[in-house]
Structures are given as structure tokens and as C-alpha cells.
Protein backbone atom coordinates (compact mmCIF):
# COMPACT_ATOMS: atom_id res chain seq x y z
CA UNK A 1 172.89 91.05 48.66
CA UNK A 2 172.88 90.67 44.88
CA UNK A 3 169.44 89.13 43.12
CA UNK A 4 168.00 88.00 40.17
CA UNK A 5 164.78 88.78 38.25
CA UNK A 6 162.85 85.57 36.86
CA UNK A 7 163.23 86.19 33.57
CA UNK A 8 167.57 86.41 34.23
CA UNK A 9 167.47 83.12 36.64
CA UNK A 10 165.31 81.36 32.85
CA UNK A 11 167.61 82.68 31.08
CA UNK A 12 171.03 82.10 33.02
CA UNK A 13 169.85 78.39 33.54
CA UNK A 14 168.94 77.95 29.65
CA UNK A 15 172.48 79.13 29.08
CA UNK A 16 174.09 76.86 31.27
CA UNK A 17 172.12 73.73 30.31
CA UNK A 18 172.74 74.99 26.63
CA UNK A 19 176.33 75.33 27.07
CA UNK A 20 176.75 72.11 28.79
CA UNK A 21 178.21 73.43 32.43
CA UNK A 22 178.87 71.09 35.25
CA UNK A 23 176.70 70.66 38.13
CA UNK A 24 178.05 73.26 40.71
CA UNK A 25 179.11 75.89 38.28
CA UNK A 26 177.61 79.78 39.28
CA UNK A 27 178.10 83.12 37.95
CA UNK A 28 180.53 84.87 39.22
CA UNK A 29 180.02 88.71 39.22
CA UNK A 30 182.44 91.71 40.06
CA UNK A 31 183.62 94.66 38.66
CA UNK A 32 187.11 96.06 37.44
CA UNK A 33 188.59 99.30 36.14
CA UNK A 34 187.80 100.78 32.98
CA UNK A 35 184.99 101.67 31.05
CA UNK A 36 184.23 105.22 29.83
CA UNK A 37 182.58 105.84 33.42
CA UNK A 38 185.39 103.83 35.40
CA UNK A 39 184.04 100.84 36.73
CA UNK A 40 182.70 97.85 34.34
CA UNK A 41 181.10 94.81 35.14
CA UNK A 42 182.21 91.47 34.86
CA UNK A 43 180.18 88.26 35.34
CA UNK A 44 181.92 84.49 34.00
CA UNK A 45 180.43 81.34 34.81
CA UNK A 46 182.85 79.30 37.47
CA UNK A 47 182.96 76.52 39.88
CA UNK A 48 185.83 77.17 42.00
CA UNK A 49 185.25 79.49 44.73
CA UNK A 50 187.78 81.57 46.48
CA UNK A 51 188.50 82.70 50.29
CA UNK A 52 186.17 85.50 51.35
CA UNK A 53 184.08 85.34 48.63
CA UNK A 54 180.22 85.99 49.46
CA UNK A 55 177.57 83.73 48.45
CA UNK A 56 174.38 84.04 47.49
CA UNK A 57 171.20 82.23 46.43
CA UNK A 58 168.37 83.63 44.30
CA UNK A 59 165.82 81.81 42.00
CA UNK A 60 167.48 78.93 41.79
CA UNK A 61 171.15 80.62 40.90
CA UNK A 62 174.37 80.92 43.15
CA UNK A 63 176.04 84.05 42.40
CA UNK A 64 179.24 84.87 43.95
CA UNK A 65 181.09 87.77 44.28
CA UNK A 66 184.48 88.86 46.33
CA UNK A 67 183.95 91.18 48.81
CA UNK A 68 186.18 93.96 47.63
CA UNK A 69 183.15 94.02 44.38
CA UNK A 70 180.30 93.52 46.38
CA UNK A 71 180.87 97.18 48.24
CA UNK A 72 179.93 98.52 43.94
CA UNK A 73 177.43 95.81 43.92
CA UNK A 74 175.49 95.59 47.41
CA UNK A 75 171.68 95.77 46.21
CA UNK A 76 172.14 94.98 42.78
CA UNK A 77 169.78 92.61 40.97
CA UNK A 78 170.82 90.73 37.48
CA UNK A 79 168.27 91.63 35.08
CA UNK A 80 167.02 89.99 31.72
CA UNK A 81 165.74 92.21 28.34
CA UNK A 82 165.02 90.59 25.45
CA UNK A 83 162.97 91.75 22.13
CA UNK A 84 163.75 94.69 19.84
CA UNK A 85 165.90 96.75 22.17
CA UNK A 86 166.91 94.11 24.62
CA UNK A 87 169.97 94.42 26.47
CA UNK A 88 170.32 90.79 27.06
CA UNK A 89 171.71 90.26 30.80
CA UNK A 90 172.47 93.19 32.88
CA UNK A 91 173.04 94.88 36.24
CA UNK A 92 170.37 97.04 37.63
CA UNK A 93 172.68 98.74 40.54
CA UNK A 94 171.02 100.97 42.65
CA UNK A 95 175.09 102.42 43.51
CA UNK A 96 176.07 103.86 40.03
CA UNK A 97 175.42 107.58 40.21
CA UNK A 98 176.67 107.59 36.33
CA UNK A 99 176.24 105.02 33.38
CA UNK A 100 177.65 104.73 29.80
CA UNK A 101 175.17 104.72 27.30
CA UNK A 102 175.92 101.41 26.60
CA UNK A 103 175.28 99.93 29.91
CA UNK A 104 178.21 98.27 30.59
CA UNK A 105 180.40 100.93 32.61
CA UNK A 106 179.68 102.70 35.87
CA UNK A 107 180.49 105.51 38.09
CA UNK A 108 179.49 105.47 41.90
């Protein structure tokens, strides 16, 4: 399962509305190679979704994610920080054993 926090599903649907996406678009999340610690994250807005790809519903957002991703991602929740030192969106994943200092690279 993959969530998000209030203050990501305000922010994610300010962003859409902002950026003028069609009904029916989501965020698609996932990860890739590279990264200083291996693994980064990747999250697009879409509308198309493909075969075996898991759904899910949280505060108002559909975020989808293909399997082969979600075994990096099971229990993660999409996270909002704003102000001084805000990080803007990003992945709180209980999984990652290691973490760039930036945030957006992993290591499970």
C-alpha cells in the first residue's frame, strides 16, 4: 500500500488544478536505477494505466505504481514539507536502509 499525508494530497491536487490536468490523470510513482545510493524515485503525473499495475486510493489521490516498484515501495507514504527547509514532495519509505543526503536516492 502506498499513502499520502494531507498536506501532499493539498498540495498534489493544487498542482494538478494549477497545471490544468485532465480529469482521470494520477501520479504515477516507481523507482529506477541510479542515484548515489542505487535506487531513485520517480513520480510523473499520467492517465494511461498499464497491465499489472496496482492501484491505490488515498485522500482523494490515485497513485499507481507497477508491481516490480511497489516491492521498494510497499508502506511508503508521499509526504509534503514546505517553509524554510522544505523538501517539497517526498517519499517517506519505511524500506530504504540508506538515503542520499539529498533525499532523492535509496538503498534497501
Amino acid at each position: 500500500m502506498i499513502t499520502v499525508s494531507e498536506k501532499a494530497g493539498e498540495y498534489i491536487k493544487a498542482l494538478m488544478e494549477k497545471e490544468h490536468h485532465a480529469p482521470g490523470t494520477f501520479v504515477r510513482v516507481g523507482v529506477k536505477g541510479g542515484g548515489c545510493s542505487g535506487l531513485e524515485y520517480v513520480m510523473k503525473f499520467e492517465t494511461t494505466e498499464e497491465e499489472g499495475d496496482q492501484v491505490f486510493e488515498d485522500k482523494g489521490i490515485k497513485v499507481v505504481v507497477q508491481m516490480k516498484s511497489l516491492l521498494y515501495l510497499y508502506g511508503t507514504q508521499l509526504d509534503y514539507s514546505d517553509g524554510l527547509n522544505g523538501k517539497g514532495l517526498y517519499f517517506n519509505n519505511p524500506n530504504a536502509t540508506r538515503t542520499c543526503s539529498c533525499g532523492e536516492s535509496f538503498a534497501v
